[in-house]
C-alpha atoms as a PDB file:
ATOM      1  CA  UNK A   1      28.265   1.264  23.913  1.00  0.00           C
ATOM      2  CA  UNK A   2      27.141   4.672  23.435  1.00  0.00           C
ATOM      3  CA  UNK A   3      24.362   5.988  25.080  1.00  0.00           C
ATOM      4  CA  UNK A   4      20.648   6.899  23.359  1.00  0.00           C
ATOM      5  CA  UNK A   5      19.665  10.559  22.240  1.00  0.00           C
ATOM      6  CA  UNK A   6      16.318  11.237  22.406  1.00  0.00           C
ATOM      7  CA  UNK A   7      14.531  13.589  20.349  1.00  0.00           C
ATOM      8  CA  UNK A   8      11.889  14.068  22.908  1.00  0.00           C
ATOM      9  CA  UNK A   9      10.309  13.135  25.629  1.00  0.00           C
ATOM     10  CA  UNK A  10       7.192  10.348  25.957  1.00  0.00           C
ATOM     11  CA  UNK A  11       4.536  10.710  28.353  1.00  0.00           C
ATOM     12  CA  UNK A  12       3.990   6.780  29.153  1.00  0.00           C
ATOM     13  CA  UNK A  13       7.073   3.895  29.472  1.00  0.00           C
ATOM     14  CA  UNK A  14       6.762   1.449  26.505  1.00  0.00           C
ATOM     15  CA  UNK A  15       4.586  -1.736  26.999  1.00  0.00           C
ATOM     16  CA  UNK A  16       7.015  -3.573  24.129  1.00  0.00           C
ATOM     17  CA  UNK A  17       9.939  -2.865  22.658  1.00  0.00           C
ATOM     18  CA  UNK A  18      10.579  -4.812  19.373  1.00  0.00           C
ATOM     19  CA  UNK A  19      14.316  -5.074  17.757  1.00  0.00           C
ATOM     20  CA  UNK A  20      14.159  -5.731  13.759  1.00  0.00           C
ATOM     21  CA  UNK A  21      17.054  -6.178  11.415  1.00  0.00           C
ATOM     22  CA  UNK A  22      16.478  -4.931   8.357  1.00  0.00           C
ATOM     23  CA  UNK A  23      18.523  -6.703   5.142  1.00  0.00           C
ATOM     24  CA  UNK A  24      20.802  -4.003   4.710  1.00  0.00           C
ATOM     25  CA  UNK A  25      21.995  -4.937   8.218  1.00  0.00           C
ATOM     26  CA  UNK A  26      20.890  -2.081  10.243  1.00  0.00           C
ATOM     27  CA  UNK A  27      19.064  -2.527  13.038  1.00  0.00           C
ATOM     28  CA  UNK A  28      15.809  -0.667  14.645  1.00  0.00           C
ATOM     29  CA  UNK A  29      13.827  -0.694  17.473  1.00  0.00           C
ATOM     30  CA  UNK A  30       9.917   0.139  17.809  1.00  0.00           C
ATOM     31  CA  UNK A  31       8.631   1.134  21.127  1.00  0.00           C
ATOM     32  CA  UNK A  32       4.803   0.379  22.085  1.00  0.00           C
ATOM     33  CA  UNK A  33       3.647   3.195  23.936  1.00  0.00           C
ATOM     34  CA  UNK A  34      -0.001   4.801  25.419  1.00  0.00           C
ATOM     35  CA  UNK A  35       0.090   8.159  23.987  1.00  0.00           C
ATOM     36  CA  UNK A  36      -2.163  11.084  23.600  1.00  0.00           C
ATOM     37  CA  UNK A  37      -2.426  13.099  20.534  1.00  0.00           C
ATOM     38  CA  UNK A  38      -3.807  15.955  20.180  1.00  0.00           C
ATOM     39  CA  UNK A  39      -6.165  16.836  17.703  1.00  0.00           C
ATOM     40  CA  UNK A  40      -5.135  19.525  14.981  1.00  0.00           C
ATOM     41  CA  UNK A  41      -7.248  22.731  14.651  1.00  0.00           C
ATOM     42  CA  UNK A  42     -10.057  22.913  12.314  1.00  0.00           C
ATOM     43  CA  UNK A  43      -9.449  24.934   9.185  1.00  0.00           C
ATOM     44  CA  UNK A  44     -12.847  24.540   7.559  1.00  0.00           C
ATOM     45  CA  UNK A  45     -11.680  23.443   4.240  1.00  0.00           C
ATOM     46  CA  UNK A  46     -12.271  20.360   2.521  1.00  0.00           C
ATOM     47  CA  UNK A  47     -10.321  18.749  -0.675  1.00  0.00           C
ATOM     48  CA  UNK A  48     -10.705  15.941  -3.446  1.00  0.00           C
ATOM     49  CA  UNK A  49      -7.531  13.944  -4.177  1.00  0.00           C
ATOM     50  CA  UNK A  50      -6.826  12.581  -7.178  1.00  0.00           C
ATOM     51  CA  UNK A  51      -4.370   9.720  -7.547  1.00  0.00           C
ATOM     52  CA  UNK A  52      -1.772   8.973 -10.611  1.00  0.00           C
ATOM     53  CA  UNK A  53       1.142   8.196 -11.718  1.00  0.00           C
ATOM     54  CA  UNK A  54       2.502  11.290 -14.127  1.00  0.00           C
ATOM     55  CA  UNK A  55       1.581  13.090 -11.192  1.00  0.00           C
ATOM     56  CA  UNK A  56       1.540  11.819  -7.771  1.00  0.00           C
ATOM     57  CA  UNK A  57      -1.651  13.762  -6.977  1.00  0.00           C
ATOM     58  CA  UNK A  58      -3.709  16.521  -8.494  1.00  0.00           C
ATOM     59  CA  UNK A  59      -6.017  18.544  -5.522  1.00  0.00           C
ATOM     60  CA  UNK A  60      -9.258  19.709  -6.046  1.00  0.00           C
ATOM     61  CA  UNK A  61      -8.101  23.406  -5.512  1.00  0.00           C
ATOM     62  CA  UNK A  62      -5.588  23.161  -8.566  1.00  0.00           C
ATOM     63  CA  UNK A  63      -2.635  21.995  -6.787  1.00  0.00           C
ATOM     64  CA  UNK A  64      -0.404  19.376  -8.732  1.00  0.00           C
ATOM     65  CA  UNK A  65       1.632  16.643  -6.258  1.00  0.00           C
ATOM     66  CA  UNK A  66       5.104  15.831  -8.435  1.00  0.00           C
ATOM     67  CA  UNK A  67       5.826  12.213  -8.563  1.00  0.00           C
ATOM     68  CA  UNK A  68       9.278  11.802  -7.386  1.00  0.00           C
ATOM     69  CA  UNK A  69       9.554   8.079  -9.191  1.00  0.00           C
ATOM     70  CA  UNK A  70      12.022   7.103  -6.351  1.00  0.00           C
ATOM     71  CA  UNK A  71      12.623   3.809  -8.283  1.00  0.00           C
ATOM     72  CA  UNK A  72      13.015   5.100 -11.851  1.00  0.00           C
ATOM     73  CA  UNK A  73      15.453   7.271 -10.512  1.00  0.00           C
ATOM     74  CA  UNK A  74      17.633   4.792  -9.217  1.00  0.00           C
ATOM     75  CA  UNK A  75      16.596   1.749 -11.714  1.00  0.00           C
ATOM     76  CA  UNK A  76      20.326   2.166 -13.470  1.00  0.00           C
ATOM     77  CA  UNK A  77      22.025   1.637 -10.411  1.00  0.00           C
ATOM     78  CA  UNK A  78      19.651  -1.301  -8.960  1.00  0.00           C
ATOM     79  CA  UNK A  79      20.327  -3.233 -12.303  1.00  0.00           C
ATOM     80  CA  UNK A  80      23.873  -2.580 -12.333  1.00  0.00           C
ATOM     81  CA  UNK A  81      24.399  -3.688  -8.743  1.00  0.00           C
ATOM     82  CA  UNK A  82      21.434  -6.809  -9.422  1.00  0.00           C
ATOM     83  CA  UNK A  83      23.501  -7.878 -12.355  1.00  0.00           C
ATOM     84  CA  UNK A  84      26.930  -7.901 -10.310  1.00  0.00           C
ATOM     85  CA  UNK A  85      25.141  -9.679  -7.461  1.00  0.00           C
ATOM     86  CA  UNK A  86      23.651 -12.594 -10.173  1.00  0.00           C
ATOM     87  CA  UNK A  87      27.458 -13.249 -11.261  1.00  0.00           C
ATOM     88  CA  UNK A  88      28.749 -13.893  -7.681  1.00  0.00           C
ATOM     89  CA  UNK A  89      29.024 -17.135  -6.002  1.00  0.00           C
ATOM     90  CA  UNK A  90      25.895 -17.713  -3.635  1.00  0.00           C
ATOM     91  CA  UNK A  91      26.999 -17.429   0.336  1.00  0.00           C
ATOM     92  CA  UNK A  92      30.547 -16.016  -0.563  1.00  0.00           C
ATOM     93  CA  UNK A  93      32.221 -12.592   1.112  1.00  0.00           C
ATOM     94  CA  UNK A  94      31.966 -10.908  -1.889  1.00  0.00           C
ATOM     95  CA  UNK A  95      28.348 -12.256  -2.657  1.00  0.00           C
ATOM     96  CA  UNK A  96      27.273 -10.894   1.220  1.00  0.00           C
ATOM     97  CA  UNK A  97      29.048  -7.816   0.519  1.00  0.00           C
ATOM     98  CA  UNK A  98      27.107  -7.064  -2.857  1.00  0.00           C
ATOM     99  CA  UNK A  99      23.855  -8.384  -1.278  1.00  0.00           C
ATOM    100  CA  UNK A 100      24.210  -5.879   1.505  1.00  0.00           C
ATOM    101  CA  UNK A 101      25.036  -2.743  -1.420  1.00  0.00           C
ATOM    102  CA  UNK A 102      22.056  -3.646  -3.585  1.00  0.00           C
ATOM    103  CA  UNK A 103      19.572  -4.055   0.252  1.00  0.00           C
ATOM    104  CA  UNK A 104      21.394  -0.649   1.095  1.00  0.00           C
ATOM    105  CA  UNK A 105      19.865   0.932  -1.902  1.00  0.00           C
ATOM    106  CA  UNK A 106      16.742  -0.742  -2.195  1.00  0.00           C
ATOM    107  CA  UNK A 107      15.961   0.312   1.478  1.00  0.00           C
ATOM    108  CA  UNK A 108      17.099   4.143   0.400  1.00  0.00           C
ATOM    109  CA  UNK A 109      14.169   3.724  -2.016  1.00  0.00           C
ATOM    110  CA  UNK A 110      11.849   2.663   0.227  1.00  0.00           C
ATOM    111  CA  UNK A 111      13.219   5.799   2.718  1.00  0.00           C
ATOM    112  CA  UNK A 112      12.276   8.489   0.361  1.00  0.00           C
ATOM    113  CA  UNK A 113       9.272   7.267  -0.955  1.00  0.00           C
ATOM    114  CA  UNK A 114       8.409   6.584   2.657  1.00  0.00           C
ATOM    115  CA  UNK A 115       9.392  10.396   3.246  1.00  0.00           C
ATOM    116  CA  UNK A 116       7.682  11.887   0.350  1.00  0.00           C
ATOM    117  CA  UNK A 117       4.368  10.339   1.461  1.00  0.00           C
ATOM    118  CA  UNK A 118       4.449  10.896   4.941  1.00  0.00           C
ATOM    119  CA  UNK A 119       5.150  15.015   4.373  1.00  0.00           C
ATOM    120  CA  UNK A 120       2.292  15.007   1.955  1.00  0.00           C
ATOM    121  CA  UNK A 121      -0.524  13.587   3.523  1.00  0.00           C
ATOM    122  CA  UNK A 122       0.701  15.153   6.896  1.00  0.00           C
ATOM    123  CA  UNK A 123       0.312  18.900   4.939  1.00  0.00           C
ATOM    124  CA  UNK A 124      -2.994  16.927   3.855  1.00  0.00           C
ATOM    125  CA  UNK A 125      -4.569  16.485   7.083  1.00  0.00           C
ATOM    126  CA  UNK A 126      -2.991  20.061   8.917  1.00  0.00           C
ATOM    127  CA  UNK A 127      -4.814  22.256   5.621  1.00  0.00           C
ATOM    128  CA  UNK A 128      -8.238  20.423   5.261  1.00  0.00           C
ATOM    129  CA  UNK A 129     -10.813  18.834   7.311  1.00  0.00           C
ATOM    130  CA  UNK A 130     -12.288  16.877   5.120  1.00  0.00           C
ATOM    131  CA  UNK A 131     -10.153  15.216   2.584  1.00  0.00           C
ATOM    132  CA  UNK A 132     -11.911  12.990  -0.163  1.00  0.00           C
ATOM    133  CA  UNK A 133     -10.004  10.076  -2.480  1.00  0.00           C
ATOM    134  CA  UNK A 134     -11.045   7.157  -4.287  1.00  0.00           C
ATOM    135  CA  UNK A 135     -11.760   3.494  -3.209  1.00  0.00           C
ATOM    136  CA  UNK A 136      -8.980   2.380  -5.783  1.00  0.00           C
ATOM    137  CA  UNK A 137      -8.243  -1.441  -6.202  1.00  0.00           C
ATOM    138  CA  UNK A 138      -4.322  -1.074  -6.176  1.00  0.00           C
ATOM    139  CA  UNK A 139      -3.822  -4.684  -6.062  1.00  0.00           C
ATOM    140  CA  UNK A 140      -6.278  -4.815  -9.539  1.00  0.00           C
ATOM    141  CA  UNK A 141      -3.951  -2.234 -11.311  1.00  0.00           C
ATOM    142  CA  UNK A 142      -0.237  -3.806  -9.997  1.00  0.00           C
ATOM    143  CA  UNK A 143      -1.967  -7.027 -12.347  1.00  0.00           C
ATOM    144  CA  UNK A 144      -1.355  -4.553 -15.404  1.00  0.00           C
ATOM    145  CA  UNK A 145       2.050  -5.407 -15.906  1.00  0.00           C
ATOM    146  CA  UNK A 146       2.295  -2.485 -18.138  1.00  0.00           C
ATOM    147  CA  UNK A 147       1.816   0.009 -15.028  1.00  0.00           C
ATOM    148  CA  UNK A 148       2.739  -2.458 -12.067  1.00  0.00           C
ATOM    149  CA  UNK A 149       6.121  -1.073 -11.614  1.00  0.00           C
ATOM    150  CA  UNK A 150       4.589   2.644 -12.180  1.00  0.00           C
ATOM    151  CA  UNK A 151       2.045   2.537  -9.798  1.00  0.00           C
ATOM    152  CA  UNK A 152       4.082   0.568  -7.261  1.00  0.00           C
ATOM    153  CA  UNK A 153       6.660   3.398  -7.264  1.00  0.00           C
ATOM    154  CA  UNK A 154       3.995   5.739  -6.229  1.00  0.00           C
ATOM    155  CA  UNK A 155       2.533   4.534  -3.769  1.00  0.00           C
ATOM    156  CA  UNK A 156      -0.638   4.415  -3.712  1.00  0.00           C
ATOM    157  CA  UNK A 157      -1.461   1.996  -1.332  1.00  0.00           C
ATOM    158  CA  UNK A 158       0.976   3.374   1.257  1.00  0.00           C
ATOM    159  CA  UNK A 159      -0.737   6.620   1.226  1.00  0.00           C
ATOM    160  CA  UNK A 160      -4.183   5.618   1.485  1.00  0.00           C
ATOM    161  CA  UNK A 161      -3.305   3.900   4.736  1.00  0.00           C
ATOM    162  CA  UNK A 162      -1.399   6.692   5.818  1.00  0.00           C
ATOM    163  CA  UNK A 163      -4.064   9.625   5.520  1.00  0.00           C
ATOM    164  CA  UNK A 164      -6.157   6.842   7.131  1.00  0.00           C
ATOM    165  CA  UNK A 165      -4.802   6.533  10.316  1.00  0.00           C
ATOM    166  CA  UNK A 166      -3.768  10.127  10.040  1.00  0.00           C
ATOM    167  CA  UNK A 167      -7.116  11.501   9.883  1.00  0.00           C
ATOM    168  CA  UNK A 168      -7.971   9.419  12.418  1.00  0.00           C
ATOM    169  CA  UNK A 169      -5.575  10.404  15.009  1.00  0.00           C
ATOM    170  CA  UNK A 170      -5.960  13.976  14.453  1.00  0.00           C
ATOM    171  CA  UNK A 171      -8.971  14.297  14.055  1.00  0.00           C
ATOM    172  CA  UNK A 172     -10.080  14.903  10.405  1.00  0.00           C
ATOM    173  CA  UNK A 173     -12.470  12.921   8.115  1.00  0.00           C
ATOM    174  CA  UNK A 174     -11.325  10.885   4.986  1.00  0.00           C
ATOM    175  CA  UNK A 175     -14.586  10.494   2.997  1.00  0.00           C
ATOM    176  CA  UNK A 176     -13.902   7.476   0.126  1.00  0.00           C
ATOM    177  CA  UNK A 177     -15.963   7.351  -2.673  1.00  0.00           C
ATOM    178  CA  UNK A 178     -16.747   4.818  -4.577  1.00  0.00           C
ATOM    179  CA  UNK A 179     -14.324   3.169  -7.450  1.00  0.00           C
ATOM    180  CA  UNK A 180     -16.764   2.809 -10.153  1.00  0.00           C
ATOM    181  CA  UNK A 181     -18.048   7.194  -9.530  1.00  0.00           C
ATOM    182  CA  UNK A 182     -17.336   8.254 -12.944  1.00  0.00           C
ATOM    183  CA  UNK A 183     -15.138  11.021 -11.513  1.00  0.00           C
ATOM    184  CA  UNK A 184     -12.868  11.511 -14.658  1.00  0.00           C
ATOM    185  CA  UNK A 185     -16.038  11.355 -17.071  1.00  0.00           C
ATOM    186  CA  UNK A 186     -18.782  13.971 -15.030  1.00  0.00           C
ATOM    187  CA  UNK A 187     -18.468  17.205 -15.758  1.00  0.00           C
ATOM    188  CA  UNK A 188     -18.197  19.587 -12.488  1.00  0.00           C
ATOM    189  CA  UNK A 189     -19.392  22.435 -13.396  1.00  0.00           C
ATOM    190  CA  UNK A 190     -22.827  20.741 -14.842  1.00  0.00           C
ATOM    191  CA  UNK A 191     -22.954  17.216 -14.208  1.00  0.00           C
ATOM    192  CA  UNK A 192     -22.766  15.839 -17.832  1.00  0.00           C
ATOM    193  CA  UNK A 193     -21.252  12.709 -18.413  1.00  0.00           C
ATOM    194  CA  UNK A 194     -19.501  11.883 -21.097  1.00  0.00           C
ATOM    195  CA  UNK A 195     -19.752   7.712 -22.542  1.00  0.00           C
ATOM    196  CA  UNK A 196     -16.392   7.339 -23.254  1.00  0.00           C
ATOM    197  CA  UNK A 197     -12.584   9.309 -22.413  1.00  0.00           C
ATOM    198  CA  UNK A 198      -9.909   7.229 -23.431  1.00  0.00           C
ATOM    199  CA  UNK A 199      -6.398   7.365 -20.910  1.00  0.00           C
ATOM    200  CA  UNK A 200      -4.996   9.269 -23.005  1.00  0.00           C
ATOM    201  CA  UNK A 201      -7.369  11.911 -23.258  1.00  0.00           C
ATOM    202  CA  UNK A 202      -5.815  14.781 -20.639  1.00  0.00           C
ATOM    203  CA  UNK A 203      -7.976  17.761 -21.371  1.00  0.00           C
ATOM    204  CA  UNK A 204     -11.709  17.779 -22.662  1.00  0.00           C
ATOM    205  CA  UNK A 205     -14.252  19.993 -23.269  1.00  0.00           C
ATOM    206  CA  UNK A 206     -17.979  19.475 -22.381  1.00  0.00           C
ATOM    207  CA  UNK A 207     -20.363  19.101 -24.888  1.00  0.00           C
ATOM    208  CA  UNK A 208     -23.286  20.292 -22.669  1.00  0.00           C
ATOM    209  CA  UNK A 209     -22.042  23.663 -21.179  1.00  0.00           C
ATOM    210  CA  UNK A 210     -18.825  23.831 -22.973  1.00  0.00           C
ATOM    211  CA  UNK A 211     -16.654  23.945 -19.862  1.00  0.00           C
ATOM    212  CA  UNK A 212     -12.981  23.211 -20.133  1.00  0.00           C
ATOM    213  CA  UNK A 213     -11.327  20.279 -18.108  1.00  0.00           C
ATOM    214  CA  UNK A 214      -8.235  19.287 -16.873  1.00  0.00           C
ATOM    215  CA  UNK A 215      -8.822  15.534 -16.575  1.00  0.00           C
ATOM    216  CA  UNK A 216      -7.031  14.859 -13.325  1.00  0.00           C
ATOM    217  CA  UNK A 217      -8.309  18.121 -11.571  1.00  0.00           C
ATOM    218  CA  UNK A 218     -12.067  17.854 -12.617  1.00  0.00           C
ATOM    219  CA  UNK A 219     -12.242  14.417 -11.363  1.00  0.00           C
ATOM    220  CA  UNK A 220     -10.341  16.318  -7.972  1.00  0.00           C
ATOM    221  CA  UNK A 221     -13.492  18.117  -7.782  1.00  0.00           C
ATOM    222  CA  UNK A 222     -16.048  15.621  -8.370  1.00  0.00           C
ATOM    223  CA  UNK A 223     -14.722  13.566  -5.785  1.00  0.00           C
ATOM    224  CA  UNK A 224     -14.925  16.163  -3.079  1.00  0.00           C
ATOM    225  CA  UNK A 225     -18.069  17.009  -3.832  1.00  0.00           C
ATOM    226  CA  UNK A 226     -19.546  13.843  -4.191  1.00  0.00           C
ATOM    227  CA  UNK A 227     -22.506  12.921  -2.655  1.00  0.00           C
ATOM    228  CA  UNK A 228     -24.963   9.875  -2.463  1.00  0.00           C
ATOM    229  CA  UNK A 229     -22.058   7.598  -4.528  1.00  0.00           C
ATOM    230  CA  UNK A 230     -21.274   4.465  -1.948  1.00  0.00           C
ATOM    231  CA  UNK A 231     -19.198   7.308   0.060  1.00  0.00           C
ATOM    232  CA  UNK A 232     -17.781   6.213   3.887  1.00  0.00           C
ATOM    233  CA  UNK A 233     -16.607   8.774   5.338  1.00  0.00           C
ATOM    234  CA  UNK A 234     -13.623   7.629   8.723  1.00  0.00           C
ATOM    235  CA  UNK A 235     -11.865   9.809  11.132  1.00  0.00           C
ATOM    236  CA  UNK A 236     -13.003  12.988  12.944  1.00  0.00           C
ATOM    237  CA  UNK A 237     -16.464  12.326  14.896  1.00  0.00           C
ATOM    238  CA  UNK A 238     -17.489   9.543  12.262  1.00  0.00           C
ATOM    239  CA  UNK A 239     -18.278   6.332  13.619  1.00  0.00           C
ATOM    240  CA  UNK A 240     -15.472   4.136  12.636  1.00  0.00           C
ATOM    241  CA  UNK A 241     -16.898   0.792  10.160  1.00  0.00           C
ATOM    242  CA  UNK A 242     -17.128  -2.762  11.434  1.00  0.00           C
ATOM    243  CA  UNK A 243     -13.807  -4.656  10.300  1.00  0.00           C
ATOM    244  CA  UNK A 244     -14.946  -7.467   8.136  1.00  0.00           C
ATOM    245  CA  UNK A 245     -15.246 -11.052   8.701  1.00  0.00           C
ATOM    246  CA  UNK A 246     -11.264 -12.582   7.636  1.00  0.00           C
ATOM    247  CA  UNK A 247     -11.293 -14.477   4.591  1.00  0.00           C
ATOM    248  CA  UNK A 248     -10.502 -17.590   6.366  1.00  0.00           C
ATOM    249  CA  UNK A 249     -13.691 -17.570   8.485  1.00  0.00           C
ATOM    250  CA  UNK A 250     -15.594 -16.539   5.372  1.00  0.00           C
ATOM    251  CA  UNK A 251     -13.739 -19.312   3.640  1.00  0.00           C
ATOM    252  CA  UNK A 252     -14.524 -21.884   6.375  1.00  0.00           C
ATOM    253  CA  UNK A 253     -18.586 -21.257   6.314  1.00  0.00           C
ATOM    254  CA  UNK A 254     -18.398 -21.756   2.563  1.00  0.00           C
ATOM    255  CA  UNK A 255     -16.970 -25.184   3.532  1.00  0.00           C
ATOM    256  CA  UNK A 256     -19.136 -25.844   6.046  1.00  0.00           C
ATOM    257  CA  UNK A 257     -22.373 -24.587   3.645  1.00  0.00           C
ATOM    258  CA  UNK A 258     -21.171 -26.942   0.807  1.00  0.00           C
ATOM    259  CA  UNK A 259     -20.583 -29.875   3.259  1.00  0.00           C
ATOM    260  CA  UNK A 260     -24.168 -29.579   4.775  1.00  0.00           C
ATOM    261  CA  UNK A 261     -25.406 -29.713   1.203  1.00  0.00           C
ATOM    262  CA  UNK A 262     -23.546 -32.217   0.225  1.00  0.00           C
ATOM    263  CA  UNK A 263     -25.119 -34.108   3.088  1.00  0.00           C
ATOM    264  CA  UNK A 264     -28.533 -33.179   2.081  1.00  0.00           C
ATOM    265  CA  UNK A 265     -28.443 -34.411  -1.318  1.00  0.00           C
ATOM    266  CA  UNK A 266     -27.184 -37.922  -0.147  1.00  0.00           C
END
């Protein structure tokens, strides 16, 4: 066996080390170690993120995040190689062997959007101290079957946990504002909101002061400088929140509540 290469060196011995086998049939091992980080240098700046899926991201400051639609790229080739695995006998060589191509792929996907996220919100974190985003309900939108496979490919949920822990560890604050902040719809460069700006409405004009918007960068800036609209702010010197009860113990005093009532009514 050949010996290990490390990239560097660690400054505590691991607690754990965990072996996984992935489907493709590579193997991997995770090491649980006491580190310290340090924390990154303060820039000053702040930023509003906004999320979607013609573009990955737009920033507050103008900047637009491509989407690199990992899976759309390689959909083709994942059908082709689904199709060829559906027409081969279950548990045969030749069934492992296509199992293991269309795995091999799928995990390739995975790798690059994987990547792609972890280089952005890393630039995120090293450029701005405070970094604002949205309280989106990703497992809502994956129910729109229309844009489950869309917003899936991006994402979304992937890098809200990353910039979590991210600004957390170094040091930074992720403020989140609340879902239902009419970012898109406010105006902000006066404030106005508009009732009603359908999807597929990009640009828009404000009837009030006659500013022009780029949807996805005007709601960029309302959310970084939003103020007073359910926003928690995490990481840095915040205070971090109280992790909720687990649905199971909420679940279990519901029971309990309905059986006591039951009783009383008897």
């Amino acid at each position: 066996m050949g010996g290990c290469q490390w990239s560097r060196e660690f400054q505590s011995k691991p607690t754990t080390v965990t072996i996984i086998k992935e489907p493709s049939g590579r193997y991997f091992v995770t090491l649980c170690l006491d580190e310290v980080v340090e924390k990154l240098p303060k820039t000053g700046k702040t930023a509003g993120v906004d999320l979607g899926v013609s573009r990955l991201a737009t920033l507050s400051n103008g900047e637009r995040i491509a989407n690199p639609k990992n899976l759309g790229g390689n959909l083709s080739k994942l059908v082709r190689l689904q199709r060829v695995l559906a027409r081969r006998k279950k548990g045969s060589g030749r069934w492992q062997r296509q199992r293991i191509k269309v795995a091999r792929l799928h995990e390739h996907i995975g790798n690059c959007r994987t990547d792609y996220l972890h280089k952005f919100t890393t630039d995120l974190v090293r450029r701005f101290d405070i970094i604002g985003i949205e309280d989106l309900n990703v497992r809502g939108m994956v129910a729109n079957h229309y844009l489950a496979r869309a917003i899936s490919d991006a994402g979304m949920g992937m890098f809200r946990s990353m910039l979590t822990y991210k600004c957390e560890r170094y040091g930074k604050i992720e403020k989140v504002v609340d879902r239902f902040f009419p970012s898109s719809k406010m105006c902000s460069a006066c404030g106005h909101v508009v009732e009603s700006l359908p999807l597929d409405v990009r640009e828009w004009d404000c009837s009030k002061c006659g500013a022009h918007h780029d949807r996805d960068e005007n709601a960029a800036k309302n959310i970084e400088t939003a103020e007073g609209h359910s926003v928690t702010a995490r990481g840095g010197e915040v205070r971090r929140l109280r992790a909720s009860a687990p649905r199971r113990t909420l679940r279990r005093n519901v029971n309990r509540l309905e059986s006591i009532c039951a009783f009383v009514h008897k």
